[in-house]
N, C-alpha and C. Protein backbone atom coordinates (compact mmCIF):
# COMPACT_ATOMS: atom_id res chain seq x y z
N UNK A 1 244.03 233.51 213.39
CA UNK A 1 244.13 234.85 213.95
C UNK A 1 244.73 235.74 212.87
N UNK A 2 244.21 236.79 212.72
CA UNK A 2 244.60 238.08 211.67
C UNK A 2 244.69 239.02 211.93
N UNK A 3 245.36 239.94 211.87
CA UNK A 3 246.20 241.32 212.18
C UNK A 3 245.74 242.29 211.08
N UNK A 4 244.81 242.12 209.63
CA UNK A 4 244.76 242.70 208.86
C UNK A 4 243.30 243.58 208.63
N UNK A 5 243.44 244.23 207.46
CA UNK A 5 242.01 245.30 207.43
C UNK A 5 240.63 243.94 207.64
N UNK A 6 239.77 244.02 208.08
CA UNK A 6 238.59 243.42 208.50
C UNK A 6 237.62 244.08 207.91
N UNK A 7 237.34 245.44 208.43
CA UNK A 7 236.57 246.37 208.08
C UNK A 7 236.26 247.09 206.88
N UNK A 8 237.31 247.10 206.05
CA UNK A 8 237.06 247.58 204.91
C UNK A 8 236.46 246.36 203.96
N UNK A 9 236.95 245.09 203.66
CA UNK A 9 236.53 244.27 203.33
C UNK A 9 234.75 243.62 203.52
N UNK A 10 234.58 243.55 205.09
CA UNK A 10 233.64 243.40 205.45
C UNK A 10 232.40 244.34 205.16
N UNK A 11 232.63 245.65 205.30
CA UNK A 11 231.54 246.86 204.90
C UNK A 11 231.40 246.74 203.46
N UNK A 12 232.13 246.48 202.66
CA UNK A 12 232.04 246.62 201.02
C UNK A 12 231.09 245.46 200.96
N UNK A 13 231.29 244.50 201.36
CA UNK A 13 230.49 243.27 201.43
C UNK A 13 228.76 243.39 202.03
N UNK A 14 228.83 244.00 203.07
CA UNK A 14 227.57 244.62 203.54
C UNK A 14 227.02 245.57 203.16
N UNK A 15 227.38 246.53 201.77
CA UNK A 15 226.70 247.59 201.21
C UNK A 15 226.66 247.29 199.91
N UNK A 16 227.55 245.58 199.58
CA UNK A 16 226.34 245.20 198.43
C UNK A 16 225.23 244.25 198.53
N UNK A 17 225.02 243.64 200.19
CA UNK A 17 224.17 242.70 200.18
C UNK A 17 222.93 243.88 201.26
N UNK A 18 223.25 245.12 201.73
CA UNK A 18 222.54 245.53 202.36
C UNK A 18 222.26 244.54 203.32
N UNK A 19 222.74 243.61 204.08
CA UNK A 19 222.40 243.21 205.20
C UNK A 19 223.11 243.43 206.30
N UNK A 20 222.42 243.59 207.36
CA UNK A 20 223.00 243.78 208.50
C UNK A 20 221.60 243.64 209.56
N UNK A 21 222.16 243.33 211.13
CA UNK A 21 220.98 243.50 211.91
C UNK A 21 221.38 244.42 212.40
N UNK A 22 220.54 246.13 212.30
CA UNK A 22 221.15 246.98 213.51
C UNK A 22 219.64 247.45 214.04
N UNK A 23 219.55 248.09 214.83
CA UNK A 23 218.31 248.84 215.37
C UNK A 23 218.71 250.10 215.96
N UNK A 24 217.70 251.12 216.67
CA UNK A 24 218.05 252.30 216.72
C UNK A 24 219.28 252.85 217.82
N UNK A 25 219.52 251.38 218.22
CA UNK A 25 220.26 251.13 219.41
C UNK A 25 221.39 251.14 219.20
N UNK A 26 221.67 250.49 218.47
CA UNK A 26 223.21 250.31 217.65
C UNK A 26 224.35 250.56 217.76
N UNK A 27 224.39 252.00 217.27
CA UNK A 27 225.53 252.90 217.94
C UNK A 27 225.67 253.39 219.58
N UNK A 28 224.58 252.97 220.54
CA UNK A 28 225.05 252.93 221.87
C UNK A 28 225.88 251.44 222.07
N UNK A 29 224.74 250.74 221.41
CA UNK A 29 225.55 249.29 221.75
C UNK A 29 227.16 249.25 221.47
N UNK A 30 227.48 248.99 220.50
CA UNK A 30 229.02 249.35 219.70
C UNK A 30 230.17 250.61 220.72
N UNK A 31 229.41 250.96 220.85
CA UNK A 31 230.22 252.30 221.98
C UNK A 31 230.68 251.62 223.36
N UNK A 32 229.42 251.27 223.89
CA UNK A 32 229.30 250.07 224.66
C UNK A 32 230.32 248.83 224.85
N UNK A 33 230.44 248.59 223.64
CA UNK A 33 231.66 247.25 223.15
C UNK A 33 232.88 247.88 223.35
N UNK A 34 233.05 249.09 222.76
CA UNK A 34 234.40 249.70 222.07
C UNK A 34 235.05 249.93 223.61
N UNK A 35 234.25 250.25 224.99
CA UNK A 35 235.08 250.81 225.73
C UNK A 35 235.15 249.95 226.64
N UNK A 36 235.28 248.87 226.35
CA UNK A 36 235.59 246.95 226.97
C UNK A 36 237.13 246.94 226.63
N UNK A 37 237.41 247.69 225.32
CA UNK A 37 238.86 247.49 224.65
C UNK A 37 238.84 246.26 224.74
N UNK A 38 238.73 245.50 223.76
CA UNK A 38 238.69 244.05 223.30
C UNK A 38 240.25 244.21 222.48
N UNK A 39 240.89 242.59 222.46
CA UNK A 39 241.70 243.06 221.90
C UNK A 39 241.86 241.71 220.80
N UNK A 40 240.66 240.91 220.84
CA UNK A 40 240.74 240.12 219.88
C UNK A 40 239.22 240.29 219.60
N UNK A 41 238.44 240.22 218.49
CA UNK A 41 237.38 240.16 217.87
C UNK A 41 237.69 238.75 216.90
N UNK A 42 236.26 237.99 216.90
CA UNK A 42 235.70 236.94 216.20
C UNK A 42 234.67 237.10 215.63
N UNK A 43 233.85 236.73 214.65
CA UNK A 43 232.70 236.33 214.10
C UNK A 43 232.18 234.77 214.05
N UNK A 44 231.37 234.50 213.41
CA UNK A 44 231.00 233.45 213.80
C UNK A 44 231.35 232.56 212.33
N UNK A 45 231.55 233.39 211.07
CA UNK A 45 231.77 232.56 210.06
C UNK A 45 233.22 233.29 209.32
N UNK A 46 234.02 233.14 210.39
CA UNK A 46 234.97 233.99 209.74
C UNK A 46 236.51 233.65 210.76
N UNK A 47 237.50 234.45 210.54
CA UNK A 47 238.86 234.43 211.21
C UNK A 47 238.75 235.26 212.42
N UNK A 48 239.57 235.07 213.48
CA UNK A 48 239.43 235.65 214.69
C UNK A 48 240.62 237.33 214.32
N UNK A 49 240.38 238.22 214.54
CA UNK A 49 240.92 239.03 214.51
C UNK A 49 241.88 239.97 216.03
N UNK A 50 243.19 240.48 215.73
CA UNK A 50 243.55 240.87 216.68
C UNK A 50 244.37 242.48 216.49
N UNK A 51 243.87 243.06 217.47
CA UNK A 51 244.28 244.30 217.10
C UNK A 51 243.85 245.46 218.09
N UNK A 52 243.51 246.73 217.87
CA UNK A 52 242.87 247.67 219.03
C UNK A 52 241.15 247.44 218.41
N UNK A 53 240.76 246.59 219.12
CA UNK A 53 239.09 246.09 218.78
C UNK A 53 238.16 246.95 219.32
N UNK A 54 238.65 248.21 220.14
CA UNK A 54 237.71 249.21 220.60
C UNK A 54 238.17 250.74 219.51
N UNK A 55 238.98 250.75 218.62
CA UNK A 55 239.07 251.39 217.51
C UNK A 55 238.49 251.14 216.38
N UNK A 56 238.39 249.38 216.45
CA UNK A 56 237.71 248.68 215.19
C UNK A 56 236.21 249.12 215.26
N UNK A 57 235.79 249.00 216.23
CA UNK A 57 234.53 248.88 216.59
C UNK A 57 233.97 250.49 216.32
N UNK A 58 234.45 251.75 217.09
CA UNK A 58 234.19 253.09 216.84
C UNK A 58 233.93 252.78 215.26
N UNK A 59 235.31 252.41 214.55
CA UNK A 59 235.08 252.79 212.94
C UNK A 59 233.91 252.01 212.20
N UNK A 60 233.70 251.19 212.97
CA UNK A 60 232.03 250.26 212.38
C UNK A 60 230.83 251.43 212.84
N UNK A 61 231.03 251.74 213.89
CA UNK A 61 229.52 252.53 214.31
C UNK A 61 230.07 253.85 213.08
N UNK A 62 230.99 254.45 213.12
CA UNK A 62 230.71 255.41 212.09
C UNK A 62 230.48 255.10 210.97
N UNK A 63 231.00 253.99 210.82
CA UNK A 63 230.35 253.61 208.62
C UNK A 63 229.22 253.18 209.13
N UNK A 64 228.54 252.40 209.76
CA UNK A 64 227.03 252.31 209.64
C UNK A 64 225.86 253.64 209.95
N UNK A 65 226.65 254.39 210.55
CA UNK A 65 225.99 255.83 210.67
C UNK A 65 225.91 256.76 209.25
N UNK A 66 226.68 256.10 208.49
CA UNK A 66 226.72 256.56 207.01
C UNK A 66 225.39 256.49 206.04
């Protein structure tokens, strides 16, 4: 479990491999998530994260709206 930046790390990583799955949907989906207020986030190849996960999440839909 980790308390630390996720997002910045993770996006730098995804805008040099350009991968990601999103569709035009995306940013409803993520909005969608964000107002669940999660308060732990996981991935599937990675550390479980804990924190305000419906803030984390807003700041993902805006960098991928980038």
């Amino acid at each position: 479990m980790v308390e630390d930046d996720i997002l910045g790390p993770g996006e730098a990583f995804r805008r040099q491999m350009d991968y990601y799955a999103h569709s035009p949907d995306t940013p409803k989906l993520i909005e969608k998530l964000a107002r669940l207020k999660p308060e732990r986030l996981a991935c599937m190849h990675g550390s479980a994260w804990r924190g305000n996960g419906g803030a984390l999440l807003r700041e993902l839909g805006a960098s991928l709206a980038r």
